[in-house]
C-alpha atoms as a PDB file:
ATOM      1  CA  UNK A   1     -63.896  54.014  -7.253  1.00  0.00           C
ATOM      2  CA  UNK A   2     -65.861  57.161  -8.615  1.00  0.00           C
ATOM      3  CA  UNK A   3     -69.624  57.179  -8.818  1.00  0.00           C
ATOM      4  CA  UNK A   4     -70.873  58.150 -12.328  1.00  0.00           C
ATOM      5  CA  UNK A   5     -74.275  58.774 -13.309  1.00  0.00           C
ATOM      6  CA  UNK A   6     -76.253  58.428 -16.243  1.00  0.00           C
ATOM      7  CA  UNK A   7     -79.549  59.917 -18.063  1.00  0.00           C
ATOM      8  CA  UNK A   8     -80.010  56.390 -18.868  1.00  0.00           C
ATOM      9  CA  UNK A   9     -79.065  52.919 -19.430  1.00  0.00           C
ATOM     10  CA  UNK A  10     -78.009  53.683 -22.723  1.00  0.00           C
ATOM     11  CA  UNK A  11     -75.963  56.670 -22.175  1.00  0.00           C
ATOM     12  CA  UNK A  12     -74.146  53.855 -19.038  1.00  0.00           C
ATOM     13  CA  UNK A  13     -73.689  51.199 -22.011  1.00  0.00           C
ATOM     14  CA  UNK A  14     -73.109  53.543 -25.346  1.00  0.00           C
ATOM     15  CA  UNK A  15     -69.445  54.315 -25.891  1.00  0.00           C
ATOM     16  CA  UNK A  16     -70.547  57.843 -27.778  1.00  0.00           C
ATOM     17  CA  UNK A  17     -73.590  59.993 -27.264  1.00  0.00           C
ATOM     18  CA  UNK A  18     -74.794  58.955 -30.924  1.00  0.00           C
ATOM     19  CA  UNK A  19     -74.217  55.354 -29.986  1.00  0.00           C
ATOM     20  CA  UNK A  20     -76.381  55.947 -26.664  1.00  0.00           C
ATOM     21  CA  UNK A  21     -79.080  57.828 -29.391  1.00  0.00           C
ATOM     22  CA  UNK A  22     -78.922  54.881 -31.695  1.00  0.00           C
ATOM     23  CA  UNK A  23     -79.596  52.779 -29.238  1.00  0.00           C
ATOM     24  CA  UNK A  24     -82.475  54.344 -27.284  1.00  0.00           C
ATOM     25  CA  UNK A  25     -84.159  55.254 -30.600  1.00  0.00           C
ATOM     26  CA  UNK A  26     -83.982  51.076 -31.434  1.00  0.00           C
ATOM     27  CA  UNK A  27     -85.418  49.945 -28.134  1.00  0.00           C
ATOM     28  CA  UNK A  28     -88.129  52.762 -28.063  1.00  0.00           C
ATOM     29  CA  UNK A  29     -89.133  51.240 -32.001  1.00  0.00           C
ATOM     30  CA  UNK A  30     -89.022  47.941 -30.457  1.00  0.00           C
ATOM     31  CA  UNK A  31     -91.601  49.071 -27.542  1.00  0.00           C
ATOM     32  CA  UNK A  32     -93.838  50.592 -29.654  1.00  0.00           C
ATOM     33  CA  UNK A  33     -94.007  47.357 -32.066  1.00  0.00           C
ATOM     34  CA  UNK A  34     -94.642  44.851 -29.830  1.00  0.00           C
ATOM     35  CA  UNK A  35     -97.151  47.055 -28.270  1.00  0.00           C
ATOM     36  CA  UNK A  36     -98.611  46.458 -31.530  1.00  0.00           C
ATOM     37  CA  UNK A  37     -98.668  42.888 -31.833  1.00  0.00           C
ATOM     38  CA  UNK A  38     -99.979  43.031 -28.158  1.00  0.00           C
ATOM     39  CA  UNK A  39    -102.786  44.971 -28.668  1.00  0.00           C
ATOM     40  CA  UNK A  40    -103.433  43.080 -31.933  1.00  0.00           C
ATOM     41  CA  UNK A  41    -103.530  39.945 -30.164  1.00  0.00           C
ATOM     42  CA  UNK A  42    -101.308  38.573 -32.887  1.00  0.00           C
ATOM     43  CA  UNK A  43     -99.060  35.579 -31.893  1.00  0.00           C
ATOM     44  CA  UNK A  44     -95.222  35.466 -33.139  1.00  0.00           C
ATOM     45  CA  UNK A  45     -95.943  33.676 -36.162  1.00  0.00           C
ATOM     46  CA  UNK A  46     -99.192  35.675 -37.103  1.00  0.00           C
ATOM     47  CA  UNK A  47     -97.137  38.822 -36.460  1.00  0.00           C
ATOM     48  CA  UNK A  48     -94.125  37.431 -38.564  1.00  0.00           C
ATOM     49  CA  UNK A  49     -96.289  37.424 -41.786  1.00  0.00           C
ATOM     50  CA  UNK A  50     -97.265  40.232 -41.473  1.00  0.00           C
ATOM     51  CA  UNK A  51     -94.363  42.211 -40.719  1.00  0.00           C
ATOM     52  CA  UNK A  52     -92.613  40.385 -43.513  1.00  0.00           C
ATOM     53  CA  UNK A  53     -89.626  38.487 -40.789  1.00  0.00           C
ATOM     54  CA  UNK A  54     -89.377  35.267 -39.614  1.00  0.00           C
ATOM     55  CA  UNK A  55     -91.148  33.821 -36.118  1.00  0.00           C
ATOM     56  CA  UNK A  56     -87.528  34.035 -34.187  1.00  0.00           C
ATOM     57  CA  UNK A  57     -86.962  38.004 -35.557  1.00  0.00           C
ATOM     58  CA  UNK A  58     -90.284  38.870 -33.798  1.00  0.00           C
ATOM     59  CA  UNK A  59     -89.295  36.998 -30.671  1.00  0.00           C
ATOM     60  CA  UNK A  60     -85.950  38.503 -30.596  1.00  0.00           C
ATOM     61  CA  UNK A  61     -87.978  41.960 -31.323  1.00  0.00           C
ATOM     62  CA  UNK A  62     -89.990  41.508 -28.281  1.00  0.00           C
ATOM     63  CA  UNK A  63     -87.904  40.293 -25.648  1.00  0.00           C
ATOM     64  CA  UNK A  64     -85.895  43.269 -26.698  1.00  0.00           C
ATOM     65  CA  UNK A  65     -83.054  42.691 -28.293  1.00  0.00           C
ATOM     66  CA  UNK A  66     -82.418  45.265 -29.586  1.00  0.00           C
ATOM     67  CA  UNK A  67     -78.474  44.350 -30.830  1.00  0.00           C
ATOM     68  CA  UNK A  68     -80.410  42.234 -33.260  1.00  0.00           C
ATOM     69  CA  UNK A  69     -82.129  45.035 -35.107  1.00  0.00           C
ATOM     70  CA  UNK A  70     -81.004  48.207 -36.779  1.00  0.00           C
ATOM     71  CA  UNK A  71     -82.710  51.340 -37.033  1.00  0.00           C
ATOM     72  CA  UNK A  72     -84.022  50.254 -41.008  1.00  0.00           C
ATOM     73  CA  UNK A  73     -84.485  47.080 -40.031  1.00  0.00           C
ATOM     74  CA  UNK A  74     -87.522  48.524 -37.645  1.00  0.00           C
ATOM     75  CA  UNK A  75     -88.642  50.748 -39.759  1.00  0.00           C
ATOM     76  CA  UNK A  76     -89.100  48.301 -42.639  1.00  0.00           C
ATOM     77  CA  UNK A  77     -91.080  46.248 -39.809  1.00  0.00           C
ATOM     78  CA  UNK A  78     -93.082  49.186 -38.719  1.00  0.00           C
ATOM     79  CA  UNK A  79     -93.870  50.358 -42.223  1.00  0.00           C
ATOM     80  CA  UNK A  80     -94.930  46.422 -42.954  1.00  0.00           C
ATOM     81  CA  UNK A  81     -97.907  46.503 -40.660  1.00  0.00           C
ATOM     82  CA  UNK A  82     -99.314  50.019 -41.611  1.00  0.00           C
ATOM     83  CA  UNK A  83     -97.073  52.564 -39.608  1.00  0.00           C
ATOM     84  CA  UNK A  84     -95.453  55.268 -40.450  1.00  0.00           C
ATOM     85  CA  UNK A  85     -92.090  56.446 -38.488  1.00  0.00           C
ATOM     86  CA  UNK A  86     -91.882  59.837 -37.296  1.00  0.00           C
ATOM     87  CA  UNK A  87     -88.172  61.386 -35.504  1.00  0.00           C
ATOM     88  CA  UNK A  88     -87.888  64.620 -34.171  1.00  0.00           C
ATOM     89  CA  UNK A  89     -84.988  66.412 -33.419  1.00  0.00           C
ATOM     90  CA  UNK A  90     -84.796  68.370 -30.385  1.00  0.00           C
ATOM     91  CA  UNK A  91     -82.181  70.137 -28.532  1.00  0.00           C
ATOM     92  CA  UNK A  92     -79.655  68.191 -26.150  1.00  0.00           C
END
């Protein structure tokens, strides 16, 4: 059995590089929301009106699932409760 190593988890779970991107770039939106709703002291459903989802999407969202979501999917959440998404490219 060969040892392989990984930048991180999603690079060990992604089939493809992009996959591994999409994925990291979904869980890193998902962070950043509920850190949100944290610091807002908003509770699920309270956070659910506001971000325009139902009470189960926001506890999927922040006990990070983040097969549930797609990239849009956050955004549209994000964009709901005053935030504006920013990606950068950078160099591999």
């Amino acid at each position: 059995m060969t040892e392989q190593r990984f930048e991180s988890v999603w690079d060990a779970i992604a089939d493809t590089p992009g996959e591994a991107a999409n994925l990291r770039t979904r869980a890193e939106l998902m962070q950043q929301i509920t850190a949100i709703i944290q610091d807002n002291g908003w509770t699920q459903a309270e956070a659910a009106r506001r971000c325009g989802v139902t009470q189960p999407r926001i506890s999927d969202l922040t006990r990070g699932r983040v097969s549930s979501f797609s990239i849009d999917s956050l955004v549209n959440i994000a964009t709901a409760i005053g935030r504006k998404v920013h990606i950068e490219i950078e160099v591999a």
